[in-house]
Protein backbone atom coordinates (compact mmCIF):
# COMPACT_ATOMS: atom_id res chain seq x y z
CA UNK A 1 -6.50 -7.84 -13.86
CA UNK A 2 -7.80 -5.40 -10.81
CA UNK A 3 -6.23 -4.11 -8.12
CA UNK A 4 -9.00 -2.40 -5.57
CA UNK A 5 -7.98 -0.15 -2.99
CA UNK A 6 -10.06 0.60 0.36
CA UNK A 7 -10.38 1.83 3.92
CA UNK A 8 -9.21 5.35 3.25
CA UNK A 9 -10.83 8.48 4.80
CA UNK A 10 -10.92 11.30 7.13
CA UNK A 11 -8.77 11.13 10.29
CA UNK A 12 -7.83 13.33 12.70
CA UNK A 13 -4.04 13.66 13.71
CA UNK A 14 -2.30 10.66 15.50
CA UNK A 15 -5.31 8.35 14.64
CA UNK A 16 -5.05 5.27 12.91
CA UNK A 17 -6.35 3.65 9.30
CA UNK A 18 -6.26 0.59 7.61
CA UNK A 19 -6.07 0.04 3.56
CA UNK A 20 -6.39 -2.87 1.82
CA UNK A 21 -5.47 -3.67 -1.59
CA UNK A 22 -7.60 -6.78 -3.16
CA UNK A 23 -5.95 -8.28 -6.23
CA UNK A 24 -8.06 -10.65 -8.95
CA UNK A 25 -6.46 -12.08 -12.48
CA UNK A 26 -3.22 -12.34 -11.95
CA UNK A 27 -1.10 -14.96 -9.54
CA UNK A 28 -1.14 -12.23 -6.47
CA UNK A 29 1.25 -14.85 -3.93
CA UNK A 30 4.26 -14.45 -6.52
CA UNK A 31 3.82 -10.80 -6.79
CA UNK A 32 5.58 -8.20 -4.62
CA UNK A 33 3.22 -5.91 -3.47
CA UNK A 34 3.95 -1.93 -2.72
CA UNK A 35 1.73 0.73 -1.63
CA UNK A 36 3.01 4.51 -3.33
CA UNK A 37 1.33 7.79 -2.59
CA UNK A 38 1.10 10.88 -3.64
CA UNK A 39 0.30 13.99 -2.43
CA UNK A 40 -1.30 17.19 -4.21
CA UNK A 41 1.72 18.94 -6.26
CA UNK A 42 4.88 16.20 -5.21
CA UNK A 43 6.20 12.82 -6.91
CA UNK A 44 4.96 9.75 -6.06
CA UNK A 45 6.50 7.95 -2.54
CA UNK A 46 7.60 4.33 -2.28
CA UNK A 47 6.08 4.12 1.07
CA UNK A 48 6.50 0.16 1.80
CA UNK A 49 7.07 -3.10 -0.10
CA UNK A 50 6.25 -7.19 0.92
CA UNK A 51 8.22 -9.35 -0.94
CA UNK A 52 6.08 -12.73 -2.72
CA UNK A 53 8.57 -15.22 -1.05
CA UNK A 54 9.33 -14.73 2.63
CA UNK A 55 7.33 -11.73 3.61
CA UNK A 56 9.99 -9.44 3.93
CA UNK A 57 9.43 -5.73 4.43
CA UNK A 58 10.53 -2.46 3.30
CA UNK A 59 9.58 1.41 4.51
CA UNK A 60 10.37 4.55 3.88
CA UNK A 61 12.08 6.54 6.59
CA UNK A 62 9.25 9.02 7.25
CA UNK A 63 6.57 5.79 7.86
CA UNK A 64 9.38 3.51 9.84
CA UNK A 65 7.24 2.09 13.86
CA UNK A 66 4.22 3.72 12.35
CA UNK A 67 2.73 2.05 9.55
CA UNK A 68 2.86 -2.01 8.78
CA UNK A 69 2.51 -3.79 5.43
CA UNK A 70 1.69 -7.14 5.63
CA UNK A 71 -0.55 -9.49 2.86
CA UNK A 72 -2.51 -12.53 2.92
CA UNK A 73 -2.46 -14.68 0.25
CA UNK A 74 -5.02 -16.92 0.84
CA UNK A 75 -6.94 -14.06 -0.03
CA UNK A 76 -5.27 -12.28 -2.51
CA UNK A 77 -5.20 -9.24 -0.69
CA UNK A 78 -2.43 -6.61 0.89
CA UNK A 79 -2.90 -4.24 3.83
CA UNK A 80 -1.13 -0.93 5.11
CA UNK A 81 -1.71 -0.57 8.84
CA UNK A 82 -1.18 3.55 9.58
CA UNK A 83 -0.77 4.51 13.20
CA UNK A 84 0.30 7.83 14.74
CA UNK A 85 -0.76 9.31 11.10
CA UNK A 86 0.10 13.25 10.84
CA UNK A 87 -0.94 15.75 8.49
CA UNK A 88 2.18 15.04 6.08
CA UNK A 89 0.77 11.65 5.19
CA UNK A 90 -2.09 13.29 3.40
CA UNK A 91 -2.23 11.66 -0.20
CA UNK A 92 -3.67 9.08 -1.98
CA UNK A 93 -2.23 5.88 -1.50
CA UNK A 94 -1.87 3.37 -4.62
CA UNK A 95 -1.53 -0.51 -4.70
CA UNK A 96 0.71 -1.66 -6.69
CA UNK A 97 2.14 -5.10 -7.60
CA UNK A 98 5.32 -6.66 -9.17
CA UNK A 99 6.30 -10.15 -10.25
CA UNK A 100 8.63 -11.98 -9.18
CA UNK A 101 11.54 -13.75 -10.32
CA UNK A 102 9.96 -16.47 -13.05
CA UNK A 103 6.92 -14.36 -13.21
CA UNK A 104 5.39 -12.03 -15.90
CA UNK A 105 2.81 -9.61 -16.32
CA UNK A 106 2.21 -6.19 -14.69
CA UNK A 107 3.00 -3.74 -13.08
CA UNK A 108 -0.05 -3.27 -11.87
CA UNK A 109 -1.63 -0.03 -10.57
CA UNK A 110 -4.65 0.38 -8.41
CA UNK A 111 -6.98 3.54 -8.83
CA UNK A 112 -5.94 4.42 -5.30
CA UNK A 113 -7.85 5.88 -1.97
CA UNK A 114 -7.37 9.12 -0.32
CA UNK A 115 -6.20 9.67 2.85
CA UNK A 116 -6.40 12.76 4.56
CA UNK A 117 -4.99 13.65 8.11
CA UNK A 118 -6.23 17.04 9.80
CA UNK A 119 -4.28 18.68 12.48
C-alpha cells in the first residue's frame, strides 16, 4: 500500500498550487480520501475530505472558496487545488485515506509535501 504526495513548493502569497495524492494496493474508489497538515510546532488540521460514494466535500473554515478537493478514480489519485494561499497555510500537507462502509484496511498515511507561502 502507498500513498505518494506531490506538487508542493515555494509560492509567494495569494498564488496558487496543486497536490496530488496517488494511491496503489488498496481499492482507492471505496476509500474516503482527506488531505491533513501540519505546521512547525501545532496539531495536525483536517483541512478537506471526498467521500468514496458521491463525491461529497468537506473543508475547514480557514480553506472554505479557496482550496478544492476533488479525486479521480480512474486513476487512483486525489487532488487539493490551493488558491489565494497566505502565509498561514505553510505546512506539510498529508494524504490520507479511509474505507468505507463494507471496506477494510488502512488508514493510510502519505509521507506528505511541504508547502510554504512567503509574504
Amino acid at each position: 500500500v502507498q500513498l505518494v504526495e506531490s506538487g508542493g513548493g515555494l509560492v509567494q502569497s495569494g498564488g496558487s498550487l496543486r497536490l496530488s495524492c496517488a494511491g496503489s494496493g488498496f481499492p482507492f474508489s471505496h476509500f474516503r480520501m482527506s488531505w491533513v497538515r501540519q505546521a512547525p510546532g501545532k496539531e495536525r488540521e483536517l483541512v478537506a475530505t471526498i467521500s468514496s460514494t458521491d463525491g461529497h466535500t468537506t473543508y475547514v473554515d480557514s480553506v472554505k472558496g479557496r482550496f478544492t478537493i476533488s479525486r479521480d478514480n480512474a486513476k487512483n489519485t486525489a487532488y487539493l487545488q490551493m488558491s489565494s494561499l497566505k502565509p498561514e497555510d505553510t505546512a506539510t500537507y498529508f494524504c490520507n485515506a479511509v474505507p468505507s462502509a463494507g471496506y477494510y484496511g488502512g488508514p493510510y498515511w502519505g509521507k506528505g509535501t511541504q508547502v510554504t507561502v512567503s509574504s
